[in-house]
N, C-alpha and C. Protein backbone atom coordinates (compact mmCIF):
# COMPACT_ATOMS: atom_id res chain seq x y z
N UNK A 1 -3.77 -18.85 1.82
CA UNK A 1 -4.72 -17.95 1.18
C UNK A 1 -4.06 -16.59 1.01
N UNK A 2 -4.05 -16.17 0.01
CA UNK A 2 -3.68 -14.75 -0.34
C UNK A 2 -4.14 -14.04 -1.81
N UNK A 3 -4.61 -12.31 -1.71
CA UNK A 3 -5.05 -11.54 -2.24
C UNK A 3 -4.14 -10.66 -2.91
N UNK A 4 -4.94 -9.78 -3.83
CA UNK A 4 -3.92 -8.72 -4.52
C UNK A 4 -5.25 -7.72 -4.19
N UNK A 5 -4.97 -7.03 -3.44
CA UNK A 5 -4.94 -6.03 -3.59
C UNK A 5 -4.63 -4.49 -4.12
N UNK A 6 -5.20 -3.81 -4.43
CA UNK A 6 -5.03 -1.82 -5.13
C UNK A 6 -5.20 -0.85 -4.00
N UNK A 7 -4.40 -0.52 -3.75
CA UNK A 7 -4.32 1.17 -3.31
C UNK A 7 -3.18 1.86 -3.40
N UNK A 8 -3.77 3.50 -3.49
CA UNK A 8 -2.56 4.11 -3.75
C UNK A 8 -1.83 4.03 -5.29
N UNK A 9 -3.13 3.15 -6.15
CA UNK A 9 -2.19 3.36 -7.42
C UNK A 9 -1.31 2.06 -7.71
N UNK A 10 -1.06 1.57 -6.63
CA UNK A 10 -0.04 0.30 -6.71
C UNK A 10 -0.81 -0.74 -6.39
N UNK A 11 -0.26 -2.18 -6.75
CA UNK A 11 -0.78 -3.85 -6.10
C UNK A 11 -0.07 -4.40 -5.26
N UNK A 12 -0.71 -4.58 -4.21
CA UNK A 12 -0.13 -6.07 -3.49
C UNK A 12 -0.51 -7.14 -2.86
N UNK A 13 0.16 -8.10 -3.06
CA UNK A 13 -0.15 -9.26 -2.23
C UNK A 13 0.37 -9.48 -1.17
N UNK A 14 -1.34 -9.67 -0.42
CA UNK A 14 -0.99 -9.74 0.73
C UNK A 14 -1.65 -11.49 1.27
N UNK A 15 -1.33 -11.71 2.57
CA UNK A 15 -1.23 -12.99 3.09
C UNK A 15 -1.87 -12.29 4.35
N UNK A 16 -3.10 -13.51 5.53
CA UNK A 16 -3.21 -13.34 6.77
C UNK A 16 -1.73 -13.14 7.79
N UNK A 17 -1.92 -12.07 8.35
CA UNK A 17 -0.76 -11.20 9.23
C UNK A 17 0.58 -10.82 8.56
N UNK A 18 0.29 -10.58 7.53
CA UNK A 18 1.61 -9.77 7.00
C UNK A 18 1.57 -8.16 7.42
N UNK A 19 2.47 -7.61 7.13
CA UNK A 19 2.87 -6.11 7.42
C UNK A 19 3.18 -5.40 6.35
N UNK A 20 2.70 -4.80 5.74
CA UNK A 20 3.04 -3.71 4.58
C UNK A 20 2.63 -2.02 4.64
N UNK A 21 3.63 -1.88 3.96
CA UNK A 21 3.47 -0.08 3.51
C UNK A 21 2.96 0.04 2.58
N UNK A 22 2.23 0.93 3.15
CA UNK A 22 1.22 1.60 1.61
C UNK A 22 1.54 3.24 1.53
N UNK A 23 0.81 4.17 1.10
CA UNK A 23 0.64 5.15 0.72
C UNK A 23 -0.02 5.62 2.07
N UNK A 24 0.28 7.03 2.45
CA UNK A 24 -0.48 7.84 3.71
C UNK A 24 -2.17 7.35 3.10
N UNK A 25 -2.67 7.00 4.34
CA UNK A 25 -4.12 6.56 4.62
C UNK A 25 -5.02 7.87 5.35
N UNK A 26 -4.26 8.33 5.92
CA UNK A 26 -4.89 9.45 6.60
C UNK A 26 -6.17 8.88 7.57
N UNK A 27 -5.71 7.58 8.40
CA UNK A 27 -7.03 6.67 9.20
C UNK A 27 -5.80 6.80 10.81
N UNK A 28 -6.30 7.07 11.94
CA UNK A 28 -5.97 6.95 13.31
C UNK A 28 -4.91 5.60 13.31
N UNK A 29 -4.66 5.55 14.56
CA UNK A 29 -3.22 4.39 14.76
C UNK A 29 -4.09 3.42 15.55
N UNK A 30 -3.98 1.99 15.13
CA UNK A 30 -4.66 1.01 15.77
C UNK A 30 -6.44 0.72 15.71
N UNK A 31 -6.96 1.73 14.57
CA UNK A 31 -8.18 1.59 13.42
C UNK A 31 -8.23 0.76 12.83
N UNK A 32 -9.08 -0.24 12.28
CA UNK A 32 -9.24 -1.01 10.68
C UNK A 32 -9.43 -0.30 10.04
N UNK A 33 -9.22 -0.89 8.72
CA UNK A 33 -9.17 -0.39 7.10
C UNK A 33 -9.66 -1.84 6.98
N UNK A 34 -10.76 -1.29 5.56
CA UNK A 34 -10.82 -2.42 4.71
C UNK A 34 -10.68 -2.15 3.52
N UNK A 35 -10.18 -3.06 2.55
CA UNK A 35 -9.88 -3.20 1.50
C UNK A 35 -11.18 -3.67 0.37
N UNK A 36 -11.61 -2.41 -0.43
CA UNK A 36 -12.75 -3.04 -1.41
C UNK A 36 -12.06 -3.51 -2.41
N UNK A 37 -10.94 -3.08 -3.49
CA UNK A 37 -10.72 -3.18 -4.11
C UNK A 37 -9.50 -4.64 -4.63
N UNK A 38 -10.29 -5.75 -4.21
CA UNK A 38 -9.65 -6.77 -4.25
C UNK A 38 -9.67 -7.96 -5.95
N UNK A 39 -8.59 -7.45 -6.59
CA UNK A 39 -7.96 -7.73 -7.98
C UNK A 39 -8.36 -9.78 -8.20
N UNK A 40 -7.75 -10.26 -7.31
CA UNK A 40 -7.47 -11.91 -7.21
C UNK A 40 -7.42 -12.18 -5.54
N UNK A 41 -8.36 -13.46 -5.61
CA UNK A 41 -8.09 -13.75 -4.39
C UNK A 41 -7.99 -15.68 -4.80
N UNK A 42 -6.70 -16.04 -3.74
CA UNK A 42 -6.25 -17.22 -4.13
C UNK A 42 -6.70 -18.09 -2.79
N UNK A 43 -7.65 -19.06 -2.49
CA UNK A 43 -7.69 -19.90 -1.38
C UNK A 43 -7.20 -21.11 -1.13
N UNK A 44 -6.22 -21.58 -2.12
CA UNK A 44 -5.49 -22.87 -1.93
C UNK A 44 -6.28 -23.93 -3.09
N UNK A 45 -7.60 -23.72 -3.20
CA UNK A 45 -8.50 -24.44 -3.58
C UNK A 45 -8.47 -23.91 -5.32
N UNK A 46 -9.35 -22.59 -5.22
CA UNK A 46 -9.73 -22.01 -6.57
C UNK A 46 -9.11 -20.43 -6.77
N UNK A 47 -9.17 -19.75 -7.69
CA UNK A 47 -8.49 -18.84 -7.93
C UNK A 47 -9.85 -18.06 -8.39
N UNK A 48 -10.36 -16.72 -7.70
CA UNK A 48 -11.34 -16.01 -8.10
C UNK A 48 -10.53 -14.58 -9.26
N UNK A 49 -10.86 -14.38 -10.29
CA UNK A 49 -10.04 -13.02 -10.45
C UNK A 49 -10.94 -12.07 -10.91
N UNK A 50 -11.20 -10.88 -10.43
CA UNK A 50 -12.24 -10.03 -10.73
C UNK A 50 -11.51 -9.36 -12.11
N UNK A 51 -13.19 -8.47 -12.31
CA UNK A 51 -13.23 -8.06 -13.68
C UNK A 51 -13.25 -6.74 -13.87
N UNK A 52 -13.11 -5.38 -13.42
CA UNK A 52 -11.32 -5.40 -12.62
C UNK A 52 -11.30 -6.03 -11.05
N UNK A 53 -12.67 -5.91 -10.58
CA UNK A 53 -12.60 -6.10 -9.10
C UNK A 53 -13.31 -7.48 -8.78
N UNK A 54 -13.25 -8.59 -7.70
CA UNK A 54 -13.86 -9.65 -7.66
C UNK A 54 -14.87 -8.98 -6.43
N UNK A 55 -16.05 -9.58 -6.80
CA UNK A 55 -17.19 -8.58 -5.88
C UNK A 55 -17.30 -9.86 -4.72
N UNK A 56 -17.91 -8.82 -3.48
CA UNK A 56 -17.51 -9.20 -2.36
C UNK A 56 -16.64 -9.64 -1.68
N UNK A 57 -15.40 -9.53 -2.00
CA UNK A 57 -14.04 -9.69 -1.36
C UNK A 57 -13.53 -8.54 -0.76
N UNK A 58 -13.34 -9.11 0.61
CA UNK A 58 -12.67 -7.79 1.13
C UNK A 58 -11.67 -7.87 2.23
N UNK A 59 -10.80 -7.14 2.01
CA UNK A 59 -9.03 -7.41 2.93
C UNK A 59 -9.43 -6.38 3.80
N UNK A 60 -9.68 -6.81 5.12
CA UNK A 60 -9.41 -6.01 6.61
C UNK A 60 -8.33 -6.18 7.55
N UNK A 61 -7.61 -4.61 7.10
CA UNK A 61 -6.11 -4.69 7.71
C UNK A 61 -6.78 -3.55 8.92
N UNK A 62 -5.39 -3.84 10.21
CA UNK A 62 -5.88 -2.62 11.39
C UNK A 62 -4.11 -1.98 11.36
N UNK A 63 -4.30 -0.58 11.37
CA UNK A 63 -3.10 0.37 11.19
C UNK A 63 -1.94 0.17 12.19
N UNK A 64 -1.24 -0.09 11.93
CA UNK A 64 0.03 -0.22 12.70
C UNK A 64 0.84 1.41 13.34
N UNK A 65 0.90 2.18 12.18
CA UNK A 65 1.27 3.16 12.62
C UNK A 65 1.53 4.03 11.32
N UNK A 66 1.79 5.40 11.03
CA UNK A 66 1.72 6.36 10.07
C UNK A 66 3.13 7.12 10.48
N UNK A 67 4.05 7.14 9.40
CA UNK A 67 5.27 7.51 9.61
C UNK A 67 5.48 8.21 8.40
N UNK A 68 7.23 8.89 8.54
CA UNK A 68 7.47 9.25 7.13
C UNK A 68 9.08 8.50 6.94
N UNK A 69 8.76 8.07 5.43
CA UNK A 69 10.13 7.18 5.26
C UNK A 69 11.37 8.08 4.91
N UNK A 70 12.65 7.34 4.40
CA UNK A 70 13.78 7.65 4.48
C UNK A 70 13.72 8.86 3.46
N UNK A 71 14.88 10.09 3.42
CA UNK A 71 14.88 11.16 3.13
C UNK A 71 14.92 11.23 1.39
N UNK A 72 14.63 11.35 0.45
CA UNK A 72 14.84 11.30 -0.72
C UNK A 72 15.19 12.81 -1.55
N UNK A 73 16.76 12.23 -1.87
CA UNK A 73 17.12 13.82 -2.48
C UNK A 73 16.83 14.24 -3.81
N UNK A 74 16.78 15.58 -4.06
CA UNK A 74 16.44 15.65 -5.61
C UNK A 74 17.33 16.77 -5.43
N UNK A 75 18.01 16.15 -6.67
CA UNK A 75 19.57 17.72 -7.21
C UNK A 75 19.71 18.02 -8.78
N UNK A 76 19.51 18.57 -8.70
CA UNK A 76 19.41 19.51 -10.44
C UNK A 76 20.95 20.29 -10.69
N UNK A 77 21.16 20.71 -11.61
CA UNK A 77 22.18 21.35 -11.97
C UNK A 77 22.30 21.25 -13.36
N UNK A 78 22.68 21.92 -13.75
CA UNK A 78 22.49 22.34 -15.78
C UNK A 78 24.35 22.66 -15.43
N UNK A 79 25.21 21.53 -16.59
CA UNK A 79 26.34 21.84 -16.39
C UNK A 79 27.15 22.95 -17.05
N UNK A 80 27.88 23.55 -17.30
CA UNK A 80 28.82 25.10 -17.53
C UNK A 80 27.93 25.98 -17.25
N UNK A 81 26.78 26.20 -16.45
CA UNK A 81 26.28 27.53 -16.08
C UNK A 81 26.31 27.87 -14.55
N UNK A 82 26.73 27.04 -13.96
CA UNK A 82 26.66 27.31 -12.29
C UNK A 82 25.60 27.04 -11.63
N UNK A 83 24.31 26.28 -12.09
CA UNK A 83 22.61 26.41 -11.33
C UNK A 83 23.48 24.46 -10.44
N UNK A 84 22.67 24.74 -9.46
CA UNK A 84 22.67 23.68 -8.79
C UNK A 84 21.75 23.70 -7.18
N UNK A 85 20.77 23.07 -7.57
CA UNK A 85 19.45 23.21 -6.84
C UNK A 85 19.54 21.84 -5.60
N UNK A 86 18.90 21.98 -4.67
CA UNK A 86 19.08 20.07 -4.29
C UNK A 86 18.22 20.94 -2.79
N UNK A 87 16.85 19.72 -3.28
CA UNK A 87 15.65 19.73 -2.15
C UNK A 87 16.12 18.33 -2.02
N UNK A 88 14.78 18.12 -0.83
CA UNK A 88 14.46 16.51 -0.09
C UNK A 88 13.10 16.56 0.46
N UNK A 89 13.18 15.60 0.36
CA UNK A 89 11.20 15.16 1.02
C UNK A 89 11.20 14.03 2.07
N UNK A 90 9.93 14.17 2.37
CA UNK A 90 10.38 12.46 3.64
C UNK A 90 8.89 12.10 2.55
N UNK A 91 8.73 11.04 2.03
CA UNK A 91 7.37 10.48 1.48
C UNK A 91 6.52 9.74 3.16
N UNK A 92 5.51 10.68 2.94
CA UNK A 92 4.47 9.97 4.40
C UNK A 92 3.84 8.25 3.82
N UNK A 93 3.67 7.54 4.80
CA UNK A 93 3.37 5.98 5.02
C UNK A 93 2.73 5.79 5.71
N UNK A 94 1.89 4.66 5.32
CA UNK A 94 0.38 3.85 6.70
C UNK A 94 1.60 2.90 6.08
N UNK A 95 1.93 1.91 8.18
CA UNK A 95 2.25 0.59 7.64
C UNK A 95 0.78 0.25 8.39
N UNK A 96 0.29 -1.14 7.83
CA UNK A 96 -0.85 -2.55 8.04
C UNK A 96 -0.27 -3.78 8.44
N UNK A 97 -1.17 -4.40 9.05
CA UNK A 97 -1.05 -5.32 9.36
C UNK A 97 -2.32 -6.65 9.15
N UNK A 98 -2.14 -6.84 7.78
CA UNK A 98 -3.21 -7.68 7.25
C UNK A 98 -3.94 -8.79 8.36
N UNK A 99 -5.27 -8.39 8.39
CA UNK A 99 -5.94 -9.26 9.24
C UNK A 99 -6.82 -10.67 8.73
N UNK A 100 -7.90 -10.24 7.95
CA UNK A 100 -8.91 -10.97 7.85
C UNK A 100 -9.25 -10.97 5.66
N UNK A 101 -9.26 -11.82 5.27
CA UNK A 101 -9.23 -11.93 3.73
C UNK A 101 -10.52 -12.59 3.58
N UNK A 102 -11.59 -11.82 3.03
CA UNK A 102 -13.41 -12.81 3.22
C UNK A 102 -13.59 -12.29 1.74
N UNK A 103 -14.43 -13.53 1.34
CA UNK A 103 -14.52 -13.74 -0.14
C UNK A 103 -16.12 -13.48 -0.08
């Protein structure tokens, strides 16, 4: 059995006890989340696909932990004039740990 899920702008499929990163959740460490916004849900059997959303489906993941990922550089420079700029960011992350998929 597995879902597609939306958040954050992005899709994924997820499966009972998988682990994924999403987008900062801004929810405590070791909380549920549930998921309203469930796209397709697949049970082996039939294939539901909402219209954008399939109603009453809902993915309840509990937070693993809220981190920030690897450093990402940004460098500018305009060439024969001398400018050369260079920031970095850490992008913040909820990882999950998909629990419960109810149709």
């Amino acid at each position: 059995m597995y879902a597609i899920i939306e958040t954050g702008g992005k899709q994924y499929k997820v499966a009972e006890g998988d682990v994924i990163s999403v987008e900062k959740l801004g929810v405590e460490t070791g909380s549920e989340y549930v998921f309203d916004k469930v796209l397709v849900v697949n049970n082996n059997e039939d294939i539901k696909i909402g219209s954008p959303y399939v109603e009453g489906a809902k993915v309840t993941a509990s937070v693993v932990c809220e981190r920030k990922g690897k450093k990402v550089i940004v460098y500018k420079y305009k060439p024969k004039k001398g400018f050369h700029k260079k920031n970095g960011h850490r992008q913040p992350f909820t990882k999950l740990q998909i629990g419960k998929i109810t149709v």
